[in-house]
Protein backbone atom coordinates (compact mmCIF):
# COMPACT_ATOMS: atom_id res chain seq x y z
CA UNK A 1 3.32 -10.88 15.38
CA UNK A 2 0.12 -10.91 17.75
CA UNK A 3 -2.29 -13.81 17.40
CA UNK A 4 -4.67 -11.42 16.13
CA UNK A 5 -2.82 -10.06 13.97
CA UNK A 6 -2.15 -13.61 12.75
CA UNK A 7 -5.81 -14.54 12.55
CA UNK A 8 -6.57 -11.48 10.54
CA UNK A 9 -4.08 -11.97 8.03
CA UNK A 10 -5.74 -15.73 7.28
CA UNK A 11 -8.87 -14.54 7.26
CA UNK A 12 -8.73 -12.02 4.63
CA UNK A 13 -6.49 -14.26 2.48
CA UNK A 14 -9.25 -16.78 2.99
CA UNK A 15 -11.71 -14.00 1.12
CA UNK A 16 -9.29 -13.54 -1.66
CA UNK A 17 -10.90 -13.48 -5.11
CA UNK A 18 -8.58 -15.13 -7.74
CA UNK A 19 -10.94 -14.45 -10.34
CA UNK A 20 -11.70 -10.69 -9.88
CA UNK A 21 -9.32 -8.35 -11.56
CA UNK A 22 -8.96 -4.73 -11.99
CA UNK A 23 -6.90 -3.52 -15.58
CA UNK A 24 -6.37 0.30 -15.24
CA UNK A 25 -5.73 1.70 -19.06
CA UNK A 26 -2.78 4.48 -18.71
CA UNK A 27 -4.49 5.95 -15.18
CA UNK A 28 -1.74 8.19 -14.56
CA UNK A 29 -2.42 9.91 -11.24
CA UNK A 30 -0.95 8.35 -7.78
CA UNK A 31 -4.38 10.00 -6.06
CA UNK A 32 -6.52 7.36 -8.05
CA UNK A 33 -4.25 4.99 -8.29
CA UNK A 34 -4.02 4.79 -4.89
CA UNK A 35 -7.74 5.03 -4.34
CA UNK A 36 -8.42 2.15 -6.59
CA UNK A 37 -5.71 -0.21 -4.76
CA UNK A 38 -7.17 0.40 -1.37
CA UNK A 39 -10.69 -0.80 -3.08
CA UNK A 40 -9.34 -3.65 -4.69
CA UNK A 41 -7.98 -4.81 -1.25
CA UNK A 42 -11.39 -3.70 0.57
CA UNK A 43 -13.38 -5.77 -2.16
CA UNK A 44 -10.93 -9.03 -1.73
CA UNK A 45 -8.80 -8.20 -5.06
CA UNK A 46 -5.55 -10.36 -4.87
CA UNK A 47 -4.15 -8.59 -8.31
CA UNK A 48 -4.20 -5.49 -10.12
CA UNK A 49 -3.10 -5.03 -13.95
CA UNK A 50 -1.88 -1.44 -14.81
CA UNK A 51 -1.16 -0.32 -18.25
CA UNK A 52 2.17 2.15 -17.67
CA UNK A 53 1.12 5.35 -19.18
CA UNK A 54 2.91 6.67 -21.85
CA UNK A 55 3.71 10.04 -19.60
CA UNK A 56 4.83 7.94 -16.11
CA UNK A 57 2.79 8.09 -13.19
CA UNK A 58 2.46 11.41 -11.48
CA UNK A 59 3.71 11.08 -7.95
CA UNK A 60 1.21 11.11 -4.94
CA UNK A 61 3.04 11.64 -1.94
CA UNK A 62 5.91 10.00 -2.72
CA UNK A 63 3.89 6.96 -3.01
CA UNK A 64 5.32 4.56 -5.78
CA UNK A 65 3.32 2.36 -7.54
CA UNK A 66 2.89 -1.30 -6.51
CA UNK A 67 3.88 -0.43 -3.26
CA UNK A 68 0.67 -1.51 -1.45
CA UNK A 69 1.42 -4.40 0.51
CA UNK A 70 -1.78 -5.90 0.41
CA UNK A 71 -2.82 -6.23 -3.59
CA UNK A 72 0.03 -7.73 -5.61
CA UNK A 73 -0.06 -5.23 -8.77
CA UNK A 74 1.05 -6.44 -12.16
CA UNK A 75 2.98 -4.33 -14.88
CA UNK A 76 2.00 -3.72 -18.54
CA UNK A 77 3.06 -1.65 -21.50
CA UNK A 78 0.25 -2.46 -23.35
CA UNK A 79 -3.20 -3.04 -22.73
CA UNK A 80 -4.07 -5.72 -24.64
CA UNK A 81 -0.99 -7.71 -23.05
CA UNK A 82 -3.70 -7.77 -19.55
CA UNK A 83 -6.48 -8.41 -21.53
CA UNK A 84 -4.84 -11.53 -23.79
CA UNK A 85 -3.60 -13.22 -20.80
CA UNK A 86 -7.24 -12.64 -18.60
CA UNK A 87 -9.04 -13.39 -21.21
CA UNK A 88 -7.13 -17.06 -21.94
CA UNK A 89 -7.62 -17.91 -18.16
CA UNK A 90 -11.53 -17.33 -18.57
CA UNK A 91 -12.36 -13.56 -17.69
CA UNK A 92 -14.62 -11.22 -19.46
CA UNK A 93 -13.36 -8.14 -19.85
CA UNK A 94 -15.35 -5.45 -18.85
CA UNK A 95 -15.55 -1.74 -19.66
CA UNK A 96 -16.58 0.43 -17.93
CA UNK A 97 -16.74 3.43 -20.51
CA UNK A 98 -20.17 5.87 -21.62
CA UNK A 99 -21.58 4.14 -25.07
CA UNK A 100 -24.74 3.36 -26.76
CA UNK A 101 -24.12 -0.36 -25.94
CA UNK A 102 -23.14 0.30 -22.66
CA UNK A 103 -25.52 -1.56 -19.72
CA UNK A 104 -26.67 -0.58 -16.58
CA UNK A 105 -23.74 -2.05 -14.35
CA UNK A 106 -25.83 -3.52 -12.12
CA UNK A 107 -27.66 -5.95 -14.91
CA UNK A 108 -24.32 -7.85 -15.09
CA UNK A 109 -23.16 -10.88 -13.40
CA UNK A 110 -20.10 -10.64 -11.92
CA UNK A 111 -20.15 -14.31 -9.89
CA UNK A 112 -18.52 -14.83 -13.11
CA UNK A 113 -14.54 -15.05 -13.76
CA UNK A 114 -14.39 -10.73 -14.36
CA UNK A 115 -12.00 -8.18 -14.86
CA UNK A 116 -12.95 -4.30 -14.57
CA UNK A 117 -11.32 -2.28 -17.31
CA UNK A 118 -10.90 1.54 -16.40
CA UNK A 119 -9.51 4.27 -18.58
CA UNK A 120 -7.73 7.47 -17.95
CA UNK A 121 -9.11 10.39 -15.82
CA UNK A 122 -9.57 12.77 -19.33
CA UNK A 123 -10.36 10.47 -22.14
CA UNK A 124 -11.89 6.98 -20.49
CA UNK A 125 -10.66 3.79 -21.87
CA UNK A 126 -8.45 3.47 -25.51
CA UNK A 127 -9.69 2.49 -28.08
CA UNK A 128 -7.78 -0.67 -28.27
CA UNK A 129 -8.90 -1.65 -25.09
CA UNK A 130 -12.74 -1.56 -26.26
CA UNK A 131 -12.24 -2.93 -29.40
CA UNK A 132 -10.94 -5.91 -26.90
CA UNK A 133 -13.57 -5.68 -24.16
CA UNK A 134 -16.25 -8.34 -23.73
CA UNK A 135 -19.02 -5.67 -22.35
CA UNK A 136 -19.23 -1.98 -21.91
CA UNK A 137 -21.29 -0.53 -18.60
CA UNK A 138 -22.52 2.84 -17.38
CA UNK A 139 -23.19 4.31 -14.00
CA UNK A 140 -26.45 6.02 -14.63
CA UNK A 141 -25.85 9.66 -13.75
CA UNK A 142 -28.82 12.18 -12.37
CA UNK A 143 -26.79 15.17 -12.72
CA UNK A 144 -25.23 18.07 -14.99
CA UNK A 145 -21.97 15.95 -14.89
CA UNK A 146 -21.42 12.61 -17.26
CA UNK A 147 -18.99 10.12 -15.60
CA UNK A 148 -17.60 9.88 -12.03
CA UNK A 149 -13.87 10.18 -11.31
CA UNK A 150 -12.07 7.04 -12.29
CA UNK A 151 -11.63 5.70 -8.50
CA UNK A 152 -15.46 6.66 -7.79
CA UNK A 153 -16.23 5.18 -10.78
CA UNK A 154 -14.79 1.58 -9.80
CA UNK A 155 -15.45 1.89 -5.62
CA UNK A 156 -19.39 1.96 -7.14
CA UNK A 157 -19.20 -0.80 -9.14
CA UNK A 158 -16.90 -2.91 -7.22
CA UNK A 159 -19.29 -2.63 -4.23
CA UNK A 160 -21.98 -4.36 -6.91
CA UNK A 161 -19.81 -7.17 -7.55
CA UNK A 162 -18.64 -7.56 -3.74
CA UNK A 163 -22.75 -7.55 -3.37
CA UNK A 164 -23.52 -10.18 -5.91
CA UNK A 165 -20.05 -12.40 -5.11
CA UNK A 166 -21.51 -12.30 -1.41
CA UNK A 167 -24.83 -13.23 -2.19
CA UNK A 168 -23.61 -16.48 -4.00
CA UNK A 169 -21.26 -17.71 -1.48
CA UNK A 170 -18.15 -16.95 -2.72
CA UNK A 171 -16.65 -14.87 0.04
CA UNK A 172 -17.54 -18.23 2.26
CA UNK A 173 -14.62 -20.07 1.31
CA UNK A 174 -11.01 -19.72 0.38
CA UNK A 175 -10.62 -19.27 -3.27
CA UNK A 176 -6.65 -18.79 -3.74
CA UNK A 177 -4.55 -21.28 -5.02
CA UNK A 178 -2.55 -23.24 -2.63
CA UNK A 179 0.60 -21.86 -3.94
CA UNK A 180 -0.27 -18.07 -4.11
CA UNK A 181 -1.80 -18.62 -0.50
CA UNK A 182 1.42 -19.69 1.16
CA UNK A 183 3.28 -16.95 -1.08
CA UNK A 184 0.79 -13.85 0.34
CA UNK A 185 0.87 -15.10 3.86
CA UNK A 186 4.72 -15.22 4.37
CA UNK A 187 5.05 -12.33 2.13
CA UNK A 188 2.54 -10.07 4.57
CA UNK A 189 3.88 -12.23 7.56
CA UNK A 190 7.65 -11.50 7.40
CA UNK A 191 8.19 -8.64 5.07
CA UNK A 192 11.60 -7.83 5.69
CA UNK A 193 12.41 -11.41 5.58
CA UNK A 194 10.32 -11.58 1.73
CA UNK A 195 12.42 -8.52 0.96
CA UNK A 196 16.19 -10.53 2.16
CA UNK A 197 14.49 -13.29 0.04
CA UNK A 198 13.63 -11.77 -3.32
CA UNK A 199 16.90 -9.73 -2.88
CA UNK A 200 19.31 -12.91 -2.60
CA UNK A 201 16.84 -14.76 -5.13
CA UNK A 202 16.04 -17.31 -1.63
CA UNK A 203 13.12 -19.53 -1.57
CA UNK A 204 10.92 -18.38 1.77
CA UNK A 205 11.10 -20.48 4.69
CA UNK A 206 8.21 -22.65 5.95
CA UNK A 207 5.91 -20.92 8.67
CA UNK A 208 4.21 -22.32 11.33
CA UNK A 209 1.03 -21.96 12.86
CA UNK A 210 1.48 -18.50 14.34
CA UNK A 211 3.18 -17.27 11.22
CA UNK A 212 6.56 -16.72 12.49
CA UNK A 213 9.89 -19.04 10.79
CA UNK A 214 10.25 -22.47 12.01
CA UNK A 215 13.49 -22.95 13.90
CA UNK A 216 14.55 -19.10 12.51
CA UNK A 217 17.87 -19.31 13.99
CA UNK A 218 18.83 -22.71 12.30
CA UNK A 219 17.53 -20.76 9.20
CA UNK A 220 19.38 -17.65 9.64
CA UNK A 221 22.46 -19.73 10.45
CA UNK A 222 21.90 -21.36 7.21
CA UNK A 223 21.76 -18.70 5.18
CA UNK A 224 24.62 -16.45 6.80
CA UNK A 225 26.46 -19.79 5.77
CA UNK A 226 25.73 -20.14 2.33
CA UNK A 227 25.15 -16.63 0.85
CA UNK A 228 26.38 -14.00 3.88
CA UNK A 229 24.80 -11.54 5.85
């Protein structure tokens, strides 16, 4: 790993926002899907929250779902499993979803603990999940058509939130837990060495300050004694 390579790695983990969150409701195509992750990431998103869809996912180049490296996604079957465990750490849930109670999207504050709620590409968010959202908001539209597409939809919005989140400081300073830092960084440090890990159920070795393994062949060693190659 270059230096720079290195030093870009901290630094976006140092603009991770632990208390942003985007819950897609049953979004079953791998275009948007992968659309959204890459904005998550590009807004400083750490996790994602996708309700499975009842159908599966429909394939996007062979890309498989949760296999960004760079926005840990999280797995529901229901939607209100997401919502119940956001809301208990302190999010509001918000929908974004074409109603008469629905506000502008930019009147909201989103400095706030927030998670974006986004439905499916034909019929928007469930029921369910409005009957458990917090707030409903609307792009305002100036043409013959009524909604953007899904990923549209949330690359607009998100950019609001990265505004107001940037305004108030809160790109300025790292956010993540200690824990989940050290657990991103080694994890987008030494991939293949997360992936012998997780497979042999190892804890991850410490790091130093370049992000390579401290003494790796005393580790390796180690390891080849206890569990094999």
């Amino acid at each position: 790993m270059t230096p720079d390579r290195y030093r870009t790695i901290r630094r976006v983990l140092d603009r991770r926002q632990p208390d942003l969150t985007l819950i897609t409701d049953e979004v079953h195509k791998g275009r948007n899907l992968s659309a959204l992750v890459r904005t998550c990431d590009a807004v400083g998103i750490d996790t994602i929250h996708c309700v499975i869809p009842k159908a599966g996912y429909r394939p996007y180049r062979g890309t498989a779902l949760g296999s960004h490296k760079w926005v840990h996604t999280a797995l529901h079957e229901q939607v209100d499993a997401p919502v119940a465990q956001l809301r208990e750490q302190g999010f509001t849930i918000v929908a974004a979803h074409l109603s008469p109670r629905a506000r502008d999207y930019r009147d909201l504050d989103y400095t706030r603990p927030t998670a974006l709620l986004l439905g499916t590409e034909k019929c928007g968010v469930s029921a369910a999940a409005l009957a458990a959202a917090d707030r409903e908001v609307v792009i305002p539209m100036m043409g013959m058509v009524a909604s953007y597409n899904v990923s549209v939809a949330a690359a607009i919005i998100l950019a609001e939130v990265q505004r107001q989140r940037q305004s108030a400081g809160l790109y300025d300073r790292c956010r993540l837990p200690e824990a989940t830092y050290r657990q991103r960084l080694f994890q987008w440090c030494q991939p293949a060495v997360t992936a012998f890990c997780e497979r042999r159920g190892l804890a991850y070795p410490p790091l130093d300050e370049t992000g390579e393994i401290v003494d790796a062949p005393h580790w390796y060693r180690r390891v080849r004694e206890t569990v094999g190659d």
